[in-house]
C-alpha atoms as a PDB file:
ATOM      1  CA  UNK A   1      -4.172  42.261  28.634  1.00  0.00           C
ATOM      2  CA  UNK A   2      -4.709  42.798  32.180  1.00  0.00           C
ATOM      3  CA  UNK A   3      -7.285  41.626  34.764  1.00  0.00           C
ATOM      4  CA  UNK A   4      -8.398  45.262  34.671  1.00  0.00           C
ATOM      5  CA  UNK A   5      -9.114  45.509  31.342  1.00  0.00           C
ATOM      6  CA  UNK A   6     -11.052  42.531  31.078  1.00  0.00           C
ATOM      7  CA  UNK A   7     -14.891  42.860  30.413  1.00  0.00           C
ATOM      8  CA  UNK A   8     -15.807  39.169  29.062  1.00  0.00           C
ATOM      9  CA  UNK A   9     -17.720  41.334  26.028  1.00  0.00           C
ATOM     10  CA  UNK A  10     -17.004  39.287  23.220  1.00  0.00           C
ATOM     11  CA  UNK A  11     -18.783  39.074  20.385  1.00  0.00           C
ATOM     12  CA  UNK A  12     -19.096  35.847  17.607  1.00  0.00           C
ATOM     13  CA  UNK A  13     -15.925  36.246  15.360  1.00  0.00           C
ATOM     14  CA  UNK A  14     -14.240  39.014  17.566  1.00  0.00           C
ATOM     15  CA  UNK A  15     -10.821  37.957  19.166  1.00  0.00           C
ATOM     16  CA  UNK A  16     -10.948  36.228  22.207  1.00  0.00           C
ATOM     17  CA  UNK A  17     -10.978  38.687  25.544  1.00  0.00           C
ATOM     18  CA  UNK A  18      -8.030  37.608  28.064  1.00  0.00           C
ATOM     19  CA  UNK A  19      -7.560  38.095  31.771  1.00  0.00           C
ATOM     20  CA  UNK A  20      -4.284  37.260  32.893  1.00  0.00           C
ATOM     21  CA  UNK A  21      -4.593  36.179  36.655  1.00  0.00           C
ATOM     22  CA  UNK A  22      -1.961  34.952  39.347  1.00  0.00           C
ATOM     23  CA  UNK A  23      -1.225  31.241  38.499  1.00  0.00           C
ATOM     24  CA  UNK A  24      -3.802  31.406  35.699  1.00  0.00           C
ATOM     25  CA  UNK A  25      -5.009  32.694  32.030  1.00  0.00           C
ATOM     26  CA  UNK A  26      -8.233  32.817  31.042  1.00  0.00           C
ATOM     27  CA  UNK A  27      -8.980  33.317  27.550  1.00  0.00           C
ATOM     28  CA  UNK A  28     -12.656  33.462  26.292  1.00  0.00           C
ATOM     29  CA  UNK A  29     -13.848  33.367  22.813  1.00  0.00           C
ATOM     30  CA  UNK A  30     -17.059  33.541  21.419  1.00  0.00           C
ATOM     31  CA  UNK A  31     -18.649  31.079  18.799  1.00  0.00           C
ATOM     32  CA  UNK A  32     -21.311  29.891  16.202  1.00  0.00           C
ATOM     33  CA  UNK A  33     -24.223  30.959  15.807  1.00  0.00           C
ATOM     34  CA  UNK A  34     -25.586  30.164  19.393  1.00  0.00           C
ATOM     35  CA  UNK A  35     -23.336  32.424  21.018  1.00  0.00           C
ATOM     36  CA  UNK A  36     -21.570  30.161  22.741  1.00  0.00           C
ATOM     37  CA  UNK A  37     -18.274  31.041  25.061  1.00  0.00           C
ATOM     38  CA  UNK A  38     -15.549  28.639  25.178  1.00  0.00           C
ATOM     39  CA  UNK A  39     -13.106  29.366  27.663  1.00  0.00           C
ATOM     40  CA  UNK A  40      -8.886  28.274  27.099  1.00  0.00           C
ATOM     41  CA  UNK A  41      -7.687  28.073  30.472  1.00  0.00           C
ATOM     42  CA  UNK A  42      -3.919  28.075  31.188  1.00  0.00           C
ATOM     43  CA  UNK A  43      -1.210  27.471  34.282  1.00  0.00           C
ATOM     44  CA  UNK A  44       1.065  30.167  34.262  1.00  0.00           C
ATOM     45  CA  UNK A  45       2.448  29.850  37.679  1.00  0.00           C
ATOM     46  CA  UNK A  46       6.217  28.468  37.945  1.00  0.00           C
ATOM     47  CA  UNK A  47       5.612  24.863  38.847  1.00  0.00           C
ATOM     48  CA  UNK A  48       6.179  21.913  36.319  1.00  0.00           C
ATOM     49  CA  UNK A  49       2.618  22.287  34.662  1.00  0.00           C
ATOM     50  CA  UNK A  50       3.264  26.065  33.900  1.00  0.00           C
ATOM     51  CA  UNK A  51       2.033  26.131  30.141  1.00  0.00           C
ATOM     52  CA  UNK A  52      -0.675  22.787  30.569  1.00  0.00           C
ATOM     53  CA  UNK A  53      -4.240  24.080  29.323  1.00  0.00           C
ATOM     54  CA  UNK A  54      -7.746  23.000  29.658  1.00  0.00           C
ATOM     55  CA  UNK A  55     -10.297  23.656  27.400  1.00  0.00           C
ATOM     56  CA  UNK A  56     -14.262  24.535  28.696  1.00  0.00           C
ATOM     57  CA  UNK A  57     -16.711  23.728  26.122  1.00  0.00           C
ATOM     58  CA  UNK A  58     -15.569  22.807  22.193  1.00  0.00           C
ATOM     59  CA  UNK A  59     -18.687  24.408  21.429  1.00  0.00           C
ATOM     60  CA  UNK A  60     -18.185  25.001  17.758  1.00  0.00           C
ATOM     61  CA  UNK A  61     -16.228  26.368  14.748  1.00  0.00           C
ATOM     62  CA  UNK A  62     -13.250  24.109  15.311  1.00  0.00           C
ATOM     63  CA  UNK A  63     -10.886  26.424  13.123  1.00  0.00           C
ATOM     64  CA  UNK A  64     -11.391  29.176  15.600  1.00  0.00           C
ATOM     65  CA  UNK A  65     -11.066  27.014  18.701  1.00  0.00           C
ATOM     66  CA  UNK A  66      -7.643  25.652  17.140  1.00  0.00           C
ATOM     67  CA  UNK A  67      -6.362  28.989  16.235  1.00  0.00           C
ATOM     68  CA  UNK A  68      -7.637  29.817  20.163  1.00  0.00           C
ATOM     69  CA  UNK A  69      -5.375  27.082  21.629  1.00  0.00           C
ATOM     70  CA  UNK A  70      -2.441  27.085  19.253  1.00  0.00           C
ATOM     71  CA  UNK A  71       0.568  26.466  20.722  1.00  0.00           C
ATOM     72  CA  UNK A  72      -0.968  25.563  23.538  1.00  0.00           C
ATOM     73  CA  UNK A  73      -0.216  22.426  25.696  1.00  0.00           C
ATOM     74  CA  UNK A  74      -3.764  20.947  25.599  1.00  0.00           C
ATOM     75  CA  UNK A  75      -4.510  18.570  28.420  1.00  0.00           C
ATOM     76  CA  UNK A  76      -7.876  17.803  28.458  1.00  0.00           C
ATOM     77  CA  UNK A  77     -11.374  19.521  27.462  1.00  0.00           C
ATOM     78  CA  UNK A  78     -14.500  19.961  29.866  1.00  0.00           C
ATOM     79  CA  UNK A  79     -17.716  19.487  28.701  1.00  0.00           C
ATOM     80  CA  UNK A  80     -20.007  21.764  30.611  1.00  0.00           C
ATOM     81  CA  UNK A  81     -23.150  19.586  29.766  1.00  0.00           C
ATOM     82  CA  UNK A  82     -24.314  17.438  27.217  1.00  0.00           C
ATOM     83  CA  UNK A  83     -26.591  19.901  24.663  1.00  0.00           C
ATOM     84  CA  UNK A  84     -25.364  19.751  21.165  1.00  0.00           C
ATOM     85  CA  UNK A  85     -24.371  23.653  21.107  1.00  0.00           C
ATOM     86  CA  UNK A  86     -21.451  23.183  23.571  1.00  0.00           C
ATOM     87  CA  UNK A  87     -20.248  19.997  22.174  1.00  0.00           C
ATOM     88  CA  UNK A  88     -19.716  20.295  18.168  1.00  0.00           C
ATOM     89  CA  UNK A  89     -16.506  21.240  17.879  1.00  0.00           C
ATOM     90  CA  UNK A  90     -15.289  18.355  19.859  1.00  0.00           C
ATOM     91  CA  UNK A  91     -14.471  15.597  17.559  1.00  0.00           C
ATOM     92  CA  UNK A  92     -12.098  18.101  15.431  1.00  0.00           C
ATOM     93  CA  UNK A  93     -10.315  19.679  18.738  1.00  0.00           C
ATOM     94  CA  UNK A  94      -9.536  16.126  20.306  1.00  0.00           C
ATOM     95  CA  UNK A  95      -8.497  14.948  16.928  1.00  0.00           C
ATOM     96  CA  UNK A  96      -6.252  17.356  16.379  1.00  0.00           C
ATOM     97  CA  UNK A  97      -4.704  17.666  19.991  1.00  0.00           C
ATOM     98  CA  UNK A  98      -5.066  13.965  21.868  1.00  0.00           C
ATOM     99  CA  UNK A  99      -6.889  15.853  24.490  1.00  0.00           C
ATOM    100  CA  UNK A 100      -8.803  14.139  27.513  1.00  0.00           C
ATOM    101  CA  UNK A 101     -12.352  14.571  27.355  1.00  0.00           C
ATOM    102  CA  UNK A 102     -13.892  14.956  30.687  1.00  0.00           C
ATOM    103  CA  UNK A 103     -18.000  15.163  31.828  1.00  0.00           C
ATOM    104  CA  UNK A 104     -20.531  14.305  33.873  1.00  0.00           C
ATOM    105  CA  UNK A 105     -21.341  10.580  33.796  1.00  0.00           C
ATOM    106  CA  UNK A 106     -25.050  11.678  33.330  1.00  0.00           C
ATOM    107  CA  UNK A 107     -24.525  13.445  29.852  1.00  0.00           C
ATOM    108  CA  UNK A 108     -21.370  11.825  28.409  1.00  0.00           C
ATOM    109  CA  UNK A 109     -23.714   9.773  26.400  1.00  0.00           C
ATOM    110  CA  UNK A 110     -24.689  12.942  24.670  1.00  0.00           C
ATOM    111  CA  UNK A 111     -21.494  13.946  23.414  1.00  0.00           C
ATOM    112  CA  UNK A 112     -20.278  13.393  20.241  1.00  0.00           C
ATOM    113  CA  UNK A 113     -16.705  11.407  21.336  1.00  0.00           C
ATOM    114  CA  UNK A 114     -16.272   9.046  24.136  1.00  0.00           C
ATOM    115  CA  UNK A 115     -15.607  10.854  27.521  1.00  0.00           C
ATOM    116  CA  UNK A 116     -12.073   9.251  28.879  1.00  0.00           C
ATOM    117  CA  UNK A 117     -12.802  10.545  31.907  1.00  0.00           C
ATOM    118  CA  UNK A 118     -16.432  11.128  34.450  1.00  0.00           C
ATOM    119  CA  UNK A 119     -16.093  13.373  37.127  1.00  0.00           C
ATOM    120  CA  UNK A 120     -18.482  13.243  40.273  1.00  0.00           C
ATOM    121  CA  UNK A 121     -19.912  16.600  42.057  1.00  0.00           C
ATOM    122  CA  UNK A 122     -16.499  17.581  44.747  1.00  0.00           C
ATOM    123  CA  UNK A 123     -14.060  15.888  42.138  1.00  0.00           C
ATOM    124  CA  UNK A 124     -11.209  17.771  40.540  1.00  0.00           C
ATOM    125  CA  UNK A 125      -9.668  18.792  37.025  1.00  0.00           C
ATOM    126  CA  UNK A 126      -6.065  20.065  37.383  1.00  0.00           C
ATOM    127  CA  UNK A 127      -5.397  22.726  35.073  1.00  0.00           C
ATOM    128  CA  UNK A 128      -1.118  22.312  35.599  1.00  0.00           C
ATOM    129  CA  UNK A 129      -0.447  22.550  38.494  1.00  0.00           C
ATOM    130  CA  UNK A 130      -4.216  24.508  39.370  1.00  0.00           C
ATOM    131  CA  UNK A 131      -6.999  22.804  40.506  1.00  0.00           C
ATOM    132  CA  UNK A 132     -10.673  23.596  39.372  1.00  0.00           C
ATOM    133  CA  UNK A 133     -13.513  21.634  41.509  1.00  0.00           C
ATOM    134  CA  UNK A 134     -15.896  20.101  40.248  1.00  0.00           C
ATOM    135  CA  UNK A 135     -19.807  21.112  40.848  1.00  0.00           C
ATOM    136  CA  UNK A 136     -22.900  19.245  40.078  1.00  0.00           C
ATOM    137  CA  UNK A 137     -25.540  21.341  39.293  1.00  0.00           C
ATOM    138  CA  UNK A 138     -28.777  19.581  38.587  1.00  0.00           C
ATOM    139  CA  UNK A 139     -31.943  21.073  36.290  1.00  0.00           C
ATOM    140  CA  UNK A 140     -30.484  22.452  32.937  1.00  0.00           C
ATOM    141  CA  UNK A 141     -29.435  19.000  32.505  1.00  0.00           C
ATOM    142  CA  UNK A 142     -28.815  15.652  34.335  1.00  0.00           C
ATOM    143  CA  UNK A 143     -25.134  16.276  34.248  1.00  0.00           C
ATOM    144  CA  UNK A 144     -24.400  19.801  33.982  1.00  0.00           C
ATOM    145  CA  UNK A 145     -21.486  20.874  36.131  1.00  0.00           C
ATOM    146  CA  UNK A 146     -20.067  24.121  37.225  1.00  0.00           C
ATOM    147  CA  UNK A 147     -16.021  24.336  37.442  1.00  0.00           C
ATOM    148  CA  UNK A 148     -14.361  26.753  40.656  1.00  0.00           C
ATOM    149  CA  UNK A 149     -10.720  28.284  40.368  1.00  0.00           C
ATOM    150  CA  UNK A 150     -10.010  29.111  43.849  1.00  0.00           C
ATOM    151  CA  UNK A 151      -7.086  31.136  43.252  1.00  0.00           C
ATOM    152  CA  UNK A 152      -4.096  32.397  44.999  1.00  0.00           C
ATOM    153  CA  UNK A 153      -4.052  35.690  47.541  1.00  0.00           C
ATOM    154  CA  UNK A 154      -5.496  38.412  45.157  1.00  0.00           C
ATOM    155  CA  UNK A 155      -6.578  36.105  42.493  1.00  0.00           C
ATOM    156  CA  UNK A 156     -10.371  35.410  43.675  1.00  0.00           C
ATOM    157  CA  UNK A 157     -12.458  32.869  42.796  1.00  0.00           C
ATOM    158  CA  UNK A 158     -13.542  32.477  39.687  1.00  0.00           C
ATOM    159  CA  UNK A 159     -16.323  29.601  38.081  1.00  0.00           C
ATOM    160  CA  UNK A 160     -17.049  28.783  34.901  1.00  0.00           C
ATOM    161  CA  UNK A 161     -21.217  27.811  34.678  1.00  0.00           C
ATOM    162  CA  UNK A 162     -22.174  26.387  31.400  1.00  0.00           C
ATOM    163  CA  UNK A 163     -25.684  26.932  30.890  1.00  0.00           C
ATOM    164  CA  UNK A 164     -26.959  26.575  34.982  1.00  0.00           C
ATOM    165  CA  UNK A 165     -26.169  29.921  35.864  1.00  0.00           C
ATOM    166  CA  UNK A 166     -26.340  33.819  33.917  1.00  0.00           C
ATOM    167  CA  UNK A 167     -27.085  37.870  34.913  1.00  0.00           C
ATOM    168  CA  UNK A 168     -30.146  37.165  35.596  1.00  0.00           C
ATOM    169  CA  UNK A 169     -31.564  33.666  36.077  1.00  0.00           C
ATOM    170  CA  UNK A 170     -30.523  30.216  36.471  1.00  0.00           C
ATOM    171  CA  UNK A 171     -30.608  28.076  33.028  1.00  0.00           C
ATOM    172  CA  UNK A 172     -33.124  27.070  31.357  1.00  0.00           C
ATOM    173  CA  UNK A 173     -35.537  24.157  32.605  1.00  0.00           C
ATOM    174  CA  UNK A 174     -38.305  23.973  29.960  1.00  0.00           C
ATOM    175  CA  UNK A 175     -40.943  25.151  32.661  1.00  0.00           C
ATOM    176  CA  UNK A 176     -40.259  21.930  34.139  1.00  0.00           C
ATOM    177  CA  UNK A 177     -40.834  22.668  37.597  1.00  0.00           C
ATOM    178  CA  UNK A 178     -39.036  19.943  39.342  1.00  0.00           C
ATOM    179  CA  UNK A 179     -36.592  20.846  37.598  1.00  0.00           C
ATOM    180  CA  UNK A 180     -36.427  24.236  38.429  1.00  0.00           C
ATOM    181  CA  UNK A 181     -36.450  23.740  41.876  1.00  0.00           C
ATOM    182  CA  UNK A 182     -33.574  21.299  41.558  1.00  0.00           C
ATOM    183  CA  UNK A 183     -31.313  23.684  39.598  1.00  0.00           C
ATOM    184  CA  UNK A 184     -32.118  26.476  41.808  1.00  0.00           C
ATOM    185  CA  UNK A 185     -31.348  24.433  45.063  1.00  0.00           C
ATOM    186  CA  UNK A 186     -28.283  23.396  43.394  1.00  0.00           C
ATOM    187  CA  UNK A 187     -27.203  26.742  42.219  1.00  0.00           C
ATOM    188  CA  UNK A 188     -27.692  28.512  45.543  1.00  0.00           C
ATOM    189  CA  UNK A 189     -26.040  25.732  48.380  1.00  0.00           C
ATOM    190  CA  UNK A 190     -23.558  25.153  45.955  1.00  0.00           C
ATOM    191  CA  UNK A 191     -23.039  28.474  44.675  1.00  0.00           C
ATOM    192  CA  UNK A 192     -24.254  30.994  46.053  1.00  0.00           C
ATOM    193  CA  UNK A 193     -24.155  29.251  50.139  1.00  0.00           C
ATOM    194  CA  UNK A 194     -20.598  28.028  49.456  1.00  0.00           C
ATOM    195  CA  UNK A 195     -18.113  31.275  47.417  1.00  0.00           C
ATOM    196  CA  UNK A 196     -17.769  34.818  48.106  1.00  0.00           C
ATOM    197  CA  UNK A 197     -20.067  37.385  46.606  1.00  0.00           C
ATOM    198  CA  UNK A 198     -16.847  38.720  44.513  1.00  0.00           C
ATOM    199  CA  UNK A 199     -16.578  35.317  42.695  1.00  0.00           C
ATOM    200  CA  UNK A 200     -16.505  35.941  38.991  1.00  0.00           C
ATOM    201  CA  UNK A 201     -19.097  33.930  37.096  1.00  0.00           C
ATOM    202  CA  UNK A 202     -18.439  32.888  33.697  1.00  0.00           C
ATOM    203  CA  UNK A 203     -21.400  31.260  31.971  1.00  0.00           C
ATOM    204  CA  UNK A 204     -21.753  29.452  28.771  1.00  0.00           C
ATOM    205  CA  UNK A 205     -23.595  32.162  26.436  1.00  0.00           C
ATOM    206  CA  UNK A 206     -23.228  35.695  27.238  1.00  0.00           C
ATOM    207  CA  UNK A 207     -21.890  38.507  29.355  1.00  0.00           C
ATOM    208  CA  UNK A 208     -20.334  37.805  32.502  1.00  0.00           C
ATOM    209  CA  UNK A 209     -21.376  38.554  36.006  1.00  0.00           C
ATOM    210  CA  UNK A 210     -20.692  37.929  39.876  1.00  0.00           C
ATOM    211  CA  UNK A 211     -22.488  36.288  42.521  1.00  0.00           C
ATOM    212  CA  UNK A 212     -22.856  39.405  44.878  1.00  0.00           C
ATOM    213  CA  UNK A 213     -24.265  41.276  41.750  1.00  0.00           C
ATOM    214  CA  UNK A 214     -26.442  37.895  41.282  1.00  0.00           C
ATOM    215  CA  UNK A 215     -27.388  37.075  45.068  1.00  0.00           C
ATOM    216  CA  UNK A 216     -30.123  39.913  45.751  1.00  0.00           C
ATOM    217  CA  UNK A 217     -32.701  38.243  42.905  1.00  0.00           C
ATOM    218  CA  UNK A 218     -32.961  34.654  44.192  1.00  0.00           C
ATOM    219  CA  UNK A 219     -35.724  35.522  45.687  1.00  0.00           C
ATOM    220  CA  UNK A 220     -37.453  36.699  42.809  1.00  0.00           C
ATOM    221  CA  UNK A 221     -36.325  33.980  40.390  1.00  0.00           C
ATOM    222  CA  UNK A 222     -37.784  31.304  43.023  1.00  0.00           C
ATOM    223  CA  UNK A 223     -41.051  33.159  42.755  1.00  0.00           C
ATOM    224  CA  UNK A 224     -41.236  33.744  38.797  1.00  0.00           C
ATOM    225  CA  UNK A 225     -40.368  30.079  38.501  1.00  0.00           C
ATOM    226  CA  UNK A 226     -37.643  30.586  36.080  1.00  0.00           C
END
């Protein structure tokens, strides 16, 4: 399947939708009864990780996710942020692959597995020989991070959001309003002040979207509060 054909529309137990990308494969599949997306992400450029795959989010029904990455050289898996819905599955992926589990220092106590590795807000998660960076974003939770694909000429740039960022609003903070304010600060130097208004946005429930289709209504989500 090509990049034009992808739409991100999937649906809980539809196949995964795929957008095949210079240097990288995205594959997103939809699960449990959350809606969650999990995203299998995979080099396919010509260097010596071509093949090496990361995993965003074992958020649940481990068959599926298995059946998503077989055959697959599984590297590590990225926990977005530290709520149970984006986190079952993980005991029964690493299990079965000796994957590295990698979060943010300030929800790896949530997950359900110990997290080999902590990453910081600017640190890095190679992907083969591709590089996603590493973004704190603080509100939804303590921890939650964003991950950027800055890819080659043509490619774009492309990050994946967990729950911080969606069409239409930044994640939820429980009417929390410090909170609030903190996500939304986050989400807009580090987002929306820092990538291109054609960067793809990939969130953790849901439909896709992109930050120029997203930028306009900052405004209005600072003044509803939510």
């Amino acid at each position: 399947m090509s990049a034009q054909t992808y739409t991100g529309d999937v649906t809980v137990g539809g196949p995964a939708d795929v957008r095949a990308l210079p240097g990288l494969t995205i594959r997103k599949l939809a699960v449990s009864e959350m809606a969650n997306n999990a995203y299998l992400l995979t080099d396919t450029g010509t260097g010596p990780g071509t093949g090496q795959s990361v995993l965003v989010d074992a958020a649940a029904e481990p068959a599926a996710l298995l059946a998503l990455i077989e055959g697959a050289d599984l590297r590590a898996v990225v926990t977005t942020h530290g709520h149970w819905d984006h986190h079952r599955a993980l005991p029964e992926v690493v299990s079965a692959t000796g994957a590295e589990t990698i979060a943010h220092p300030a929800d790896a106590g949530d997950l359900p597995v110990p997290v080999t590795r902590t990453v910081e807000h600017g640190d890095t998660v190679a992907v083969g020989d591709q590089t996603l960076e590493v973004v704190h974003l603080r509100g939804h939770t303590p921890g939650s991070i964003a991950l950027v694909w800055r890819g080659p000429e043509g490619a774009g740039t492309h990050v994946f959001t967990g729950d911080s960022l969606f069409p239409g609003g930044v994640g939820n903070t429980q009417q929390d309003a410090a909170r609030f304010t903190s996500l939304i600060d986050d989400v807009q130097a580090r987002l929306f002040d820092a990538l291109p208004d054609d960067t793809w946005v990939y969130p953790g429930h849901g439909k896709d979207t992109t930050l120029g289709a997203e930028r306009p209504h900052l405004g209005e989500w600072r003044a509803r509060g939510w």
